[in-house]
Protein backbone atom coordinates (compact mmCIF):
# COMPACT_ATOMS: atom_id res chain seq x y z
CA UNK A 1 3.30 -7.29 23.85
CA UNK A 2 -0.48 -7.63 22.59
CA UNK A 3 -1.24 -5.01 19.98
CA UNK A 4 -5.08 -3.35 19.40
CA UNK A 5 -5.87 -3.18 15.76
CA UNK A 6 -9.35 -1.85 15.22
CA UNK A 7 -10.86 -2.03 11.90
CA UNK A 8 -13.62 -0.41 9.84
CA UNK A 9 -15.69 -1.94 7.28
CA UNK A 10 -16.81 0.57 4.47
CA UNK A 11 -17.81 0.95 0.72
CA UNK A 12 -14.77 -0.81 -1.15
CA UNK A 13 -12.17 1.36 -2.59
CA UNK A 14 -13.10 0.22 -6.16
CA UNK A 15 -16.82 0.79 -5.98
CA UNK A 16 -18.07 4.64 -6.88
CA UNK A 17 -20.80 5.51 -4.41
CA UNK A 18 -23.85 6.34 -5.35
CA UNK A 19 -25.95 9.32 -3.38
CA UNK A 20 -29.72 8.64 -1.91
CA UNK A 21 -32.22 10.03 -4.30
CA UNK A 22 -33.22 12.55 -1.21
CA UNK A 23 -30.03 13.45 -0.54
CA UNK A 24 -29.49 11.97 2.96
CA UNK A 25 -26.43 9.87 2.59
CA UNK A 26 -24.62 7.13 0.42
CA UNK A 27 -26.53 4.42 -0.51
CA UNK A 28 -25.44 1.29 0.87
CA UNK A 29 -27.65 -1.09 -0.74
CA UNK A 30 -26.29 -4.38 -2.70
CA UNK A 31 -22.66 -2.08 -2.63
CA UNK A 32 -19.85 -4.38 -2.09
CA UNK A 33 -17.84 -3.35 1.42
CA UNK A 34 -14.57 -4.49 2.80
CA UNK A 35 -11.89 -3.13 5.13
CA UNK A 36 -10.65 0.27 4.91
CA UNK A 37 -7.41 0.21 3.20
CA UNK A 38 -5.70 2.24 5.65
CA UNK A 39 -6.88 -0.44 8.20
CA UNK A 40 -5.57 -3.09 6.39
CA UNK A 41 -2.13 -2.16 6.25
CA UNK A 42 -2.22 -1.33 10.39
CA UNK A 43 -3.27 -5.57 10.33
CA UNK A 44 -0.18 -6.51 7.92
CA UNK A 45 2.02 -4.41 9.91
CA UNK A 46 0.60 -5.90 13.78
CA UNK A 47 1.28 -9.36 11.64
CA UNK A 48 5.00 -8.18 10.61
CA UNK A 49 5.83 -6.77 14.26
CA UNK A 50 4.32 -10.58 15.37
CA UNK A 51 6.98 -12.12 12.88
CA UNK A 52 9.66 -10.30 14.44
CA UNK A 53 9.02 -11.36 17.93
CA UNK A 54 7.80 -7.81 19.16
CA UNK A 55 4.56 -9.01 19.52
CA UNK A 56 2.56 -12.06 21.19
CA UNK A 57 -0.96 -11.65 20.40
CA UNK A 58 -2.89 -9.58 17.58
CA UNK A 59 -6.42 -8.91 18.72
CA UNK A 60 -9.09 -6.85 16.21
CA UNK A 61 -11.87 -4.85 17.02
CA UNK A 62 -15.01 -3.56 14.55
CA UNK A 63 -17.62 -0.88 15.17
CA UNK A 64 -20.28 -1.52 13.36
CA UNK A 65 -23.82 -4.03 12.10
CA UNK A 66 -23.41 -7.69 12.53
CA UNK A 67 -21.85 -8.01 8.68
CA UNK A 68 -18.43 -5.91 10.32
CA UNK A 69 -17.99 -9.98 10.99
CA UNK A 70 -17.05 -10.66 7.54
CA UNK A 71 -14.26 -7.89 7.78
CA UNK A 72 -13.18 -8.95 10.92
CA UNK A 73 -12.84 -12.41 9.73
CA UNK A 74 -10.53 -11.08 6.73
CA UNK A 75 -8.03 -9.47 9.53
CA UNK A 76 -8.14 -12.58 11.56
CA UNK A 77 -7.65 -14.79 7.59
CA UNK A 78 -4.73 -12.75 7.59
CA UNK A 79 -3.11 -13.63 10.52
CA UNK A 80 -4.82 -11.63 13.40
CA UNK A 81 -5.35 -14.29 16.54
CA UNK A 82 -9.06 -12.91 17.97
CA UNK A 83 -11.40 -10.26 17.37
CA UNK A 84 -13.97 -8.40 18.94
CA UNK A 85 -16.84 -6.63 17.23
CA UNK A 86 -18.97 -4.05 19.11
CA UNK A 87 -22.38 -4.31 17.54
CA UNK A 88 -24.51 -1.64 16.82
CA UNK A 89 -26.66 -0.30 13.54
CA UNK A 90 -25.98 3.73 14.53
CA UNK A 91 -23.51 5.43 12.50
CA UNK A 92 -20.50 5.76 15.29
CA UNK A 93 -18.88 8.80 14.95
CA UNK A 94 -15.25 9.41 15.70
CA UNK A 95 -15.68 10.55 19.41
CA UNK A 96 -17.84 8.03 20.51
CA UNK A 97 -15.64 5.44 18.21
CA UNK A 98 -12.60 6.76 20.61
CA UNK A 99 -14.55 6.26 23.78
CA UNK A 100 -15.29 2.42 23.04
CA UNK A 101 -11.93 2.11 22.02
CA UNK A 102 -10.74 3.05 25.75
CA UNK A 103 -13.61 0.97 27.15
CA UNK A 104 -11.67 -2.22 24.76
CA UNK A 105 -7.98 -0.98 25.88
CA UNK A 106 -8.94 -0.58 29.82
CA UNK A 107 -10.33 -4.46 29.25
CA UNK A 108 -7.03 -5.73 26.80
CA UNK A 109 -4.30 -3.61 27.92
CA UNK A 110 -2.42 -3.85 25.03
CA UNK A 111 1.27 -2.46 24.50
CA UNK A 112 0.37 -0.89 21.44
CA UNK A 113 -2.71 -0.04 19.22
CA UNK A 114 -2.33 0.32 15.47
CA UNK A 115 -5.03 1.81 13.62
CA UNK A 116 -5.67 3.51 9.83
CA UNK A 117 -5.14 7.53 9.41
CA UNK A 118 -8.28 7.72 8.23
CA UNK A 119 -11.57 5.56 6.46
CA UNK A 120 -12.09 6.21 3.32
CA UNK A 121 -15.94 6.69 3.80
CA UNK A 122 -15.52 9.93 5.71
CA UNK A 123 -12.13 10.95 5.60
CA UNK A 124 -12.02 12.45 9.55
CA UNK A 125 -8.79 11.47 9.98
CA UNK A 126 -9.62 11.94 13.95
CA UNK A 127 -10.55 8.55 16.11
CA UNK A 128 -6.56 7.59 16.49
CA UNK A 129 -5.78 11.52 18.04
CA UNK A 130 -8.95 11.66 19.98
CA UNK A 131 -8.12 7.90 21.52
CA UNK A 132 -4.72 8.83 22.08
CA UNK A 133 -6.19 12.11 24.26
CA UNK A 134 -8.28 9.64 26.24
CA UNK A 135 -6.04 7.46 27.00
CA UNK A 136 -3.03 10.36 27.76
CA UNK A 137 -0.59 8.01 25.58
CA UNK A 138 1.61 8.94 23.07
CA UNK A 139 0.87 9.53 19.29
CA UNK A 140 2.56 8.86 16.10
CA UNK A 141 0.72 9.90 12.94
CA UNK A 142 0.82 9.32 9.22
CA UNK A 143 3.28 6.46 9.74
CA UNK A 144 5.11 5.36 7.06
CA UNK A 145 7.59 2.91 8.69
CA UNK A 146 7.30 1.69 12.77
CA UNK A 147 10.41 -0.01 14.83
CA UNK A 148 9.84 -0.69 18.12
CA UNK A 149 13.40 -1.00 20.45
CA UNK A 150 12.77 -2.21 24.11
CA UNK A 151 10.24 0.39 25.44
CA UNK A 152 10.22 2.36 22.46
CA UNK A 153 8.60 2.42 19.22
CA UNK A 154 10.43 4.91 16.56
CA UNK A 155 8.09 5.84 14.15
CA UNK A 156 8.51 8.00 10.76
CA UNK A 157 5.76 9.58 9.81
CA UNK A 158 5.06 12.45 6.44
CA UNK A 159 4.88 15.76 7.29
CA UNK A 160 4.69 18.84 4.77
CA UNK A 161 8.70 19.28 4.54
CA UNK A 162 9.65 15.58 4.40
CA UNK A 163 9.66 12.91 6.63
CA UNK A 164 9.90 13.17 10.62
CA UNK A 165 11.43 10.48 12.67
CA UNK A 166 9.53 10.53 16.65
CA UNK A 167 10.30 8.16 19.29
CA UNK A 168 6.92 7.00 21.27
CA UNK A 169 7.44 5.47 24.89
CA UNK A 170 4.89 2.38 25.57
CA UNK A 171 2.17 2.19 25.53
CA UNK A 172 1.35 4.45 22.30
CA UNK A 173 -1.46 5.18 19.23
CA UNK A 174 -0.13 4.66 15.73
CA UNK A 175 -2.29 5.54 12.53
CA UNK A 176 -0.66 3.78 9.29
CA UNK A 177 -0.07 5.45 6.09
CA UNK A 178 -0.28 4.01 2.66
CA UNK A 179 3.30 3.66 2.12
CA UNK A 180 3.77 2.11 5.30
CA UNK A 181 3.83 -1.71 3.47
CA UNK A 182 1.39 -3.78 1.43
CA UNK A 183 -1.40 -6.25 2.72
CA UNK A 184 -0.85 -9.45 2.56
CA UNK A 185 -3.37 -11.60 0.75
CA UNK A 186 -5.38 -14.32 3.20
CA UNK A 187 -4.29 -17.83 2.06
CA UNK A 188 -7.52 -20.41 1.47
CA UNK A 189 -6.13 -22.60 4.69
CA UNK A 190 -6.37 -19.29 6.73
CA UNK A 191 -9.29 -18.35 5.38
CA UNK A 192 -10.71 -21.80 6.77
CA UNK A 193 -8.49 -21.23 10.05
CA UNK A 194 -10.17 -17.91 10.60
CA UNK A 195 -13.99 -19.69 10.67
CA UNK A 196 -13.06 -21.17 14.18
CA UNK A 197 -10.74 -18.49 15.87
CA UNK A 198 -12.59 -16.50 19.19
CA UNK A 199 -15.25 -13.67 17.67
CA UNK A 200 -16.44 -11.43 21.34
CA UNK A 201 -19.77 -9.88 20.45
CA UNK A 202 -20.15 -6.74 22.99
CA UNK A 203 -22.29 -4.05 22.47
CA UNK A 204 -21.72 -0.17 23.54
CA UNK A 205 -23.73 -0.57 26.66
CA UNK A 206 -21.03 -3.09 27.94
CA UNK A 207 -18.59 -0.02 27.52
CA UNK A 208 -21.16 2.59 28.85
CA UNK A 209 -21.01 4.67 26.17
CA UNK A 210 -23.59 6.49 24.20
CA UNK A 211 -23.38 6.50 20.34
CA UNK A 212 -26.08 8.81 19.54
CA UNK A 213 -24.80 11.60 16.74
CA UNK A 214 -23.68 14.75 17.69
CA UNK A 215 -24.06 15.78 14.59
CA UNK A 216 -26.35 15.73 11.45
CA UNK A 217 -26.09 15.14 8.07
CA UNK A 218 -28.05 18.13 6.30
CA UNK A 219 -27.11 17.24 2.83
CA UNK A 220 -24.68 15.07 0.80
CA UNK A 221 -24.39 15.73 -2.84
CA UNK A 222 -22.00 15.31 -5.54
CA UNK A 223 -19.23 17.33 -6.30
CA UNK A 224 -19.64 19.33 -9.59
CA UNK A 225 -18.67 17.61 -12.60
CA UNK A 226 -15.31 19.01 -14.02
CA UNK A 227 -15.82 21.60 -17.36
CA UNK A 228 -14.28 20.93 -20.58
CA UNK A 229 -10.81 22.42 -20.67
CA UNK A 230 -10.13 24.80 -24.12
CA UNK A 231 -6.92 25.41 -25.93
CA UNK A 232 -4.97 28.71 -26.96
CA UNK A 233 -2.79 29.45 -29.50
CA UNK A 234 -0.20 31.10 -27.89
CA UNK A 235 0.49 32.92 -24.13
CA UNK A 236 -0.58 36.02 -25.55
CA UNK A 237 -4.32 34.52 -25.98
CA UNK A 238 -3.61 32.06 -22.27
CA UNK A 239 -2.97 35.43 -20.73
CA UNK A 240 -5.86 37.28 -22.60
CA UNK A 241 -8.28 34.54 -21.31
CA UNK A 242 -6.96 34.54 -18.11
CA UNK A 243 -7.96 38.16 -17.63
CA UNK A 244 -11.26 37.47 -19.40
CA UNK A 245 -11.68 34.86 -16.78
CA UNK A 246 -11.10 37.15 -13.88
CA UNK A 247 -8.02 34.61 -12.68
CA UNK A 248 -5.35 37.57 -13.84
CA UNK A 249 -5.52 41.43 -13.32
């Protein structure tokens, strides 16, 4: 079985973003990026189901400028066996990331693809749903541990009360949660490996799909910074300020 793993490369998790004096957007230059966490795990676990004999061939895909490269090379450092990056400078939102995605599966025909939840720049949490719509396959969310048995992948996934076992028939979309495993670090030999494995440059136009937004960014700002807290004496004067607050009739 060949699984899909697409990828996203955005502001890494350890960098705070910094707003554009006018308010447009994030500012992106000289910020250190790398691959969505969420996206990394759906790699290690593509590599794990590999290990196991489930699956034969791990290929990666990236939406994004020319520098998604470096990202993709990471997945394929790690033990991913091609990639494909779909170039293109517009910012891709999660419709129009879903359509290329068909465009890629209709072309690989994979058994399986595995993607993140969500990226961690804008936290839609909606290209593995709306793919999975497209495509009329089955879905498995929020996945926090995947077993695939014949024809069948079982996956558990968080919900509100718990955890929720659901068993997908193949072919099927999987998003990856955080406690789903950890990424594997690259090794320097696969790091050097991953220079000369197959890198398909496509563009949206090979897929026939237009990437111009639907929707625009009026304004991005901060969130207000948090007010000192204040302490009481006793619940007779929490209570009293409480009410003074308006929080408490």
């Amino acid at each position: 079985m060949k699984l899909l793993v697409p990828v996203k490369r955005v502001i890494d998790y350890n960098v705070k973003p910094r707003i554009k004096m006018d308010g447009s957007g994030v500012d992106l230059a000289n910020v250190k990026m790398s691959m969505n966490p969420f996206d990394e795990i759906a790699v290690e676990e593509a590599i794990r189901l590999k290990e196991k004999g489930v699956a034969t061939e791990i290929v990666v895909v990236s939406i994004g400028p020319a520098k998604a490269q470096e990202t993709l090379r990471t997945a394929l450092a790690m033990g991913a066996d091609r990639a494909i990056l779909v170039t293109t400078d517009a910012e891709v939102e999660p419709l129009a990331v879903a359509k290329l995605l068909k465009g890629i599966v209709a072309e690989e025909n994979p058994g399986m693809v595995i993607l993140g939840k969500q990226a961690i720049d804008d936290d839609a949490n909606q290209t593995g749903q709306m793919l999975a719509a497209l495509l009329g396959w089955a879905q498995g969310t929020f996945a926090s541990k995947v077993e695939v048995a014949g024809e069948t992948v079982n996956v558990t996934r968080e919900v509100d009360g718990g955890l929720e076992t659901v068993a997908l028939k193949l072919p099927a979309i999987v998003t990856t949660d955080l406690r789903l495993n950890e990424p594997r670090y690259a090794s320097l030999p696969n790091i050097m490996k991953a220079k000369s494995k197959p890198l398909a440059q496509k563009t949206p136009a090979d897929y026939g799909v237009d990437v111009a937004p639907r929707l625009a960014t009026l304004k991005v700002a901060e969130p207000a910074k948090r007010q000192a807290g204040i302490k009481v004496a006793d619940v007779d004067a929490l209570i009293d300020k409480l009410k003074d607050m308006g929080v408490v009739a």
